[in-house]
N, C-alpha and C. Protein backbone atom coordinates (compact mmCIF):
# COMPACT_ATOMS: atom_id res chain seq x y z
N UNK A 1 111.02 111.54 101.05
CA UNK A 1 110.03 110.48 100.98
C UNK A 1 109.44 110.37 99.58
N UNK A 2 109.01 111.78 98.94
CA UNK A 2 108.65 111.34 97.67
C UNK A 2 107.66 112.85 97.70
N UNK A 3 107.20 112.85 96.31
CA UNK A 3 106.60 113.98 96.01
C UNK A 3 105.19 113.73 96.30
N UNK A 4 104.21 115.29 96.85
CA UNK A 4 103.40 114.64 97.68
C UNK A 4 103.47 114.36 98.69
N UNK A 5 104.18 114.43 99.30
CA UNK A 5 104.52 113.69 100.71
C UNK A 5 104.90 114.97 101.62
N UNK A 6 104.52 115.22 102.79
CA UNK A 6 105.08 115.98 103.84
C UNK A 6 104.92 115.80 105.29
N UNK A 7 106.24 116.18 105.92
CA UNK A 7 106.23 115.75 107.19
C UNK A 7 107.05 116.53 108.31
N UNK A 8 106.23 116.32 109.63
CA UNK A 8 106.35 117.42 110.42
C UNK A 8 106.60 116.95 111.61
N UNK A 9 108.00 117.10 111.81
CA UNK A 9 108.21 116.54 113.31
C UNK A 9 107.57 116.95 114.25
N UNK A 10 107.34 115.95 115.29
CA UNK A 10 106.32 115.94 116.67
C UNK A 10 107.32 115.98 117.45
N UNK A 11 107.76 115.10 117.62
CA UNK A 11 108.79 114.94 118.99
C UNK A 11 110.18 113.92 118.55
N UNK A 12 111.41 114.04 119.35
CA UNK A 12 112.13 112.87 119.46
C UNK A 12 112.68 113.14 121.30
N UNK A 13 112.92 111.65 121.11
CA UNK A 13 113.17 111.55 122.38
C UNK A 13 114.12 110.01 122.85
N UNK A 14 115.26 110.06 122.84
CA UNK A 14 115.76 108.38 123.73
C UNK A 14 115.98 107.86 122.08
N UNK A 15 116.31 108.24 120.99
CA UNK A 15 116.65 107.69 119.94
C UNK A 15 115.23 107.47 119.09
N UNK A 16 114.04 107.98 119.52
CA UNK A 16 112.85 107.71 118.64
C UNK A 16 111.88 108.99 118.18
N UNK A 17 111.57 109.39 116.96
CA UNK A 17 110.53 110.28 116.81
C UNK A 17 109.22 109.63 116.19
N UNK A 18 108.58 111.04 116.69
CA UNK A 18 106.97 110.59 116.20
C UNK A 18 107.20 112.04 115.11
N UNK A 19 106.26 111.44 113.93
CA UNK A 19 105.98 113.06 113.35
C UNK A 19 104.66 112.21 112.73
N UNK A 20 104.05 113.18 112.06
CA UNK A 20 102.94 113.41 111.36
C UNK A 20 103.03 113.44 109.86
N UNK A 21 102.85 112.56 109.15
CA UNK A 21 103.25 112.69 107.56
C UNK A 21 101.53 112.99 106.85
N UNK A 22 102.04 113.48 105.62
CA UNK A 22 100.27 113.50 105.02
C UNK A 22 100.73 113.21 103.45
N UNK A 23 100.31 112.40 102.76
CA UNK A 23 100.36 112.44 101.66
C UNK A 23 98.84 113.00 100.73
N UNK A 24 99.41 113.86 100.16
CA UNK A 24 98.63 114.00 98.80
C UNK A 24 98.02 113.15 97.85
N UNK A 25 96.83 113.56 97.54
CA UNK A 25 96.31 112.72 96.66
C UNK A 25 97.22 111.86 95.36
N UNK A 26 97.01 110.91 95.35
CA UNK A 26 98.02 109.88 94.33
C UNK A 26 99.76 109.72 94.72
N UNK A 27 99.85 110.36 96.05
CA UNK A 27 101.80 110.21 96.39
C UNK A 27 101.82 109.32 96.57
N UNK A 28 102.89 108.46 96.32
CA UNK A 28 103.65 107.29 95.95
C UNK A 28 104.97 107.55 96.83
N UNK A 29 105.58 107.10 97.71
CA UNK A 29 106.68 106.95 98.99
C UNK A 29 107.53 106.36 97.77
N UNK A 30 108.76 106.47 98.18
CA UNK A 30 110.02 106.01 97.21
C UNK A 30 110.87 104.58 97.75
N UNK A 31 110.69 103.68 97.57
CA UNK A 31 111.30 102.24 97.85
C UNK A 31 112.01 102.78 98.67
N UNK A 32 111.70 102.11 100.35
CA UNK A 32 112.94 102.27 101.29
C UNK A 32 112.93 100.87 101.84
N UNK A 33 113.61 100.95 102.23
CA UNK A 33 114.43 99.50 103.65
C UNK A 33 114.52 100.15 104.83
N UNK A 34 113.69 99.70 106.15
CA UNK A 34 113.63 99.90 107.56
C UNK A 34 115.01 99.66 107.96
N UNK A 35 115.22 100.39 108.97
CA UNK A 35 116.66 100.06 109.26
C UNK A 35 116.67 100.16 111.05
N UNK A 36 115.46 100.64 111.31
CA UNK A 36 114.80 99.88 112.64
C UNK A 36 113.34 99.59 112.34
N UNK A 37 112.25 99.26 113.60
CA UNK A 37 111.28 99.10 113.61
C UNK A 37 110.07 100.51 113.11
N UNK A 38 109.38 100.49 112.79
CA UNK A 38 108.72 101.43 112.27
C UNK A 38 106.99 101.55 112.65
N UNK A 39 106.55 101.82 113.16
CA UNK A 39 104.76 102.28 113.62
C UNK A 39 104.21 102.95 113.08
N UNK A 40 102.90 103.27 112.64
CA UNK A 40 102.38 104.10 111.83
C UNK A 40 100.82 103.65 112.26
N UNK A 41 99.84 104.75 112.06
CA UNK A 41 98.53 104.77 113.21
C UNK A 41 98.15 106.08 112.09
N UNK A 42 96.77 105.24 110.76
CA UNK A 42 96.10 105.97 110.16
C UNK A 42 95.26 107.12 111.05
N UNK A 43 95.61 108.45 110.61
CA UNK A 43 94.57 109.17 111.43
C UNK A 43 93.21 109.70 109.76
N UNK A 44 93.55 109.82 109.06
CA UNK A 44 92.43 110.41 108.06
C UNK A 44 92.82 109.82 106.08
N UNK A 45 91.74 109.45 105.70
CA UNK A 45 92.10 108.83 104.68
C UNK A 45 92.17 107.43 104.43
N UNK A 46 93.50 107.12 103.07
CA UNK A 46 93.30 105.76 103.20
C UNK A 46 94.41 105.97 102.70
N UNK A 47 95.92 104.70 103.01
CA UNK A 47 96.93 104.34 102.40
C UNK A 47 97.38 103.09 102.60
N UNK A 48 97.41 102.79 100.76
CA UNK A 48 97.74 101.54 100.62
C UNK A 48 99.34 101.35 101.02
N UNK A 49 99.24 99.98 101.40
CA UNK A 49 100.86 99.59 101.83
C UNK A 49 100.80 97.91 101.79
N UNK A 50 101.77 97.50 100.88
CA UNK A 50 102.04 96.44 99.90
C UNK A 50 100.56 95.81 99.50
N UNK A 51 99.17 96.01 98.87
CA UNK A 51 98.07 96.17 98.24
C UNK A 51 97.34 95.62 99.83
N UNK A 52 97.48 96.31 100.64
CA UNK A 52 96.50 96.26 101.82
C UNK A 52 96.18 97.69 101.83
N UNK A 53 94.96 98.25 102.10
CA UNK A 53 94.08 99.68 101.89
C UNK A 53 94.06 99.67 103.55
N UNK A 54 94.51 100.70 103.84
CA UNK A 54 94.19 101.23 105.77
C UNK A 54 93.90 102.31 106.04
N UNK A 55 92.58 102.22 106.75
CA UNK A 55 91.58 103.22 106.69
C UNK A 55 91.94 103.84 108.17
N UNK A 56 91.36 105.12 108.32
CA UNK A 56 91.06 105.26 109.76
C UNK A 56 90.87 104.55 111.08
N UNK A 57 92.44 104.68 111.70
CA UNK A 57 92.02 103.55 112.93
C UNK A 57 92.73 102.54 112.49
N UNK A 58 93.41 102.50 111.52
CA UNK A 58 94.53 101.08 111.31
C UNK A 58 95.63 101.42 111.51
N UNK A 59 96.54 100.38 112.20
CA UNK A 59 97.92 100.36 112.12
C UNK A 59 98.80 99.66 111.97
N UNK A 60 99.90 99.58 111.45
CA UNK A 60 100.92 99.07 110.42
C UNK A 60 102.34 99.09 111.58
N UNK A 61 102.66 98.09 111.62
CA UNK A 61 104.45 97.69 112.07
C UNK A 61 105.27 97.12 111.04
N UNK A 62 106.28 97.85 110.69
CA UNK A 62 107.20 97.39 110.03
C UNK A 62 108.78 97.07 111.00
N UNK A 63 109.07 95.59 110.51
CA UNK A 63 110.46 94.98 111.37
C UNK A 63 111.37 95.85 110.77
N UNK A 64 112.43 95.74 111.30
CA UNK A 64 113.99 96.01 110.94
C UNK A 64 114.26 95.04 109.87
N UNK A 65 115.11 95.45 108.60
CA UNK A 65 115.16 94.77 107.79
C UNK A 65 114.32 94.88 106.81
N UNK A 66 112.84 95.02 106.92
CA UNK A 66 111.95 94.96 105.88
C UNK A 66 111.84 96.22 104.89
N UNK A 67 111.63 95.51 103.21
CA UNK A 67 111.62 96.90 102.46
C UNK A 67 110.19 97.14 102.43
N UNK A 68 109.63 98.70 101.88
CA UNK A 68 108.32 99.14 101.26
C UNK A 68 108.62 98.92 100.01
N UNK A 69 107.55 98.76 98.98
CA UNK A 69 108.42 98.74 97.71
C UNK A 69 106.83 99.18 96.93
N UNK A 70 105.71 99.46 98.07
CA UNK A 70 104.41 99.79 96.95
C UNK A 70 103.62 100.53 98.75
N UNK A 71 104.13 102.03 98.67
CA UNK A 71 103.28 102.73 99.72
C UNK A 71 102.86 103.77 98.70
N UNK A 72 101.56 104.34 98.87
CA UNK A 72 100.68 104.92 98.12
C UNK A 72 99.45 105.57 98.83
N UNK A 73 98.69 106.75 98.54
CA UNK A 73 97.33 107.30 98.89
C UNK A 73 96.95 107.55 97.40
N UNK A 74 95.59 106.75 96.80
CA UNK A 74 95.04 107.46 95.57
C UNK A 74 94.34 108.78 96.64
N UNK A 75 93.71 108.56 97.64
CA UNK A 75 92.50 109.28 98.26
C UNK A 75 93.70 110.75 99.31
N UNK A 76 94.25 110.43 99.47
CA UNK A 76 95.49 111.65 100.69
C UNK A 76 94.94 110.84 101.97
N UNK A 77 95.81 110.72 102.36
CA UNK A 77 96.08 110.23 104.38
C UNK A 77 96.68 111.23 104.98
N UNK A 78 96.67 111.47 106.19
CA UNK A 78 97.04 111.38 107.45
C UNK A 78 97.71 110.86 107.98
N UNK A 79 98.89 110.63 108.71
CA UNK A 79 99.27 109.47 109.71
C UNK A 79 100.23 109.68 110.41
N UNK A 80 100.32 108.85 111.75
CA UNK A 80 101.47 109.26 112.89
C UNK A 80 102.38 108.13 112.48
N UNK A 81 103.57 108.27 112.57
CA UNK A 81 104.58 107.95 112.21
C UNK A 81 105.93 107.80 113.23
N UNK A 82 106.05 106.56 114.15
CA UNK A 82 106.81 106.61 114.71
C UNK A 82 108.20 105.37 114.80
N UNK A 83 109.37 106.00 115.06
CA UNK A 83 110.82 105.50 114.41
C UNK A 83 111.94 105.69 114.76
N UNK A 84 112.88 104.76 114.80
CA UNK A 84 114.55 105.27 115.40
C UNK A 84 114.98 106.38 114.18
N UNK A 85 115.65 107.05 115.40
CA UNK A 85 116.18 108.04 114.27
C UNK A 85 117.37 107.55 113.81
């Protein structure tokens, strides 16, 4: 994912996992392309994703098809993270 970045599988199950990612203060995620649908459910912090800031209690769907091309924490997040494997 990128430096800064770590992540800890929760579960998979039926072709989908949940894990728990946390980025470090100032990590920067590395340009990807979804290649299924993607969920994500801020638990602590704040991370920007394409210049929208999501705080505690926000959550983010990404389609199939769609790239990231600007995911970021200046502050470190938290977050559940769920996805085809």
């Amino acid at each position: 994912m990128g430096t800064g970045i770590f992540v800890k599988d929760v579960a998979v199950t039926d072709g989908w996992e949940m894990q728990i990612v946390r980025f470090e203060p100032g990590a920067r995620a590395a340009v990807h392309t979804h290649e299924g649908p993607e969920f994500l459910f801020i638990l602590e912090g704040e991370l920007v994703q394409a210049g929208r800031r999501m705080g505690p209690g926000w959550a983010s769907v990404a389609g199939a098809g769609t790239t990231d091309d600007d995911v970021r924490s200046e502050t470190g997040c938290v977050f559940v993270l769920v996805d085809r494997v």
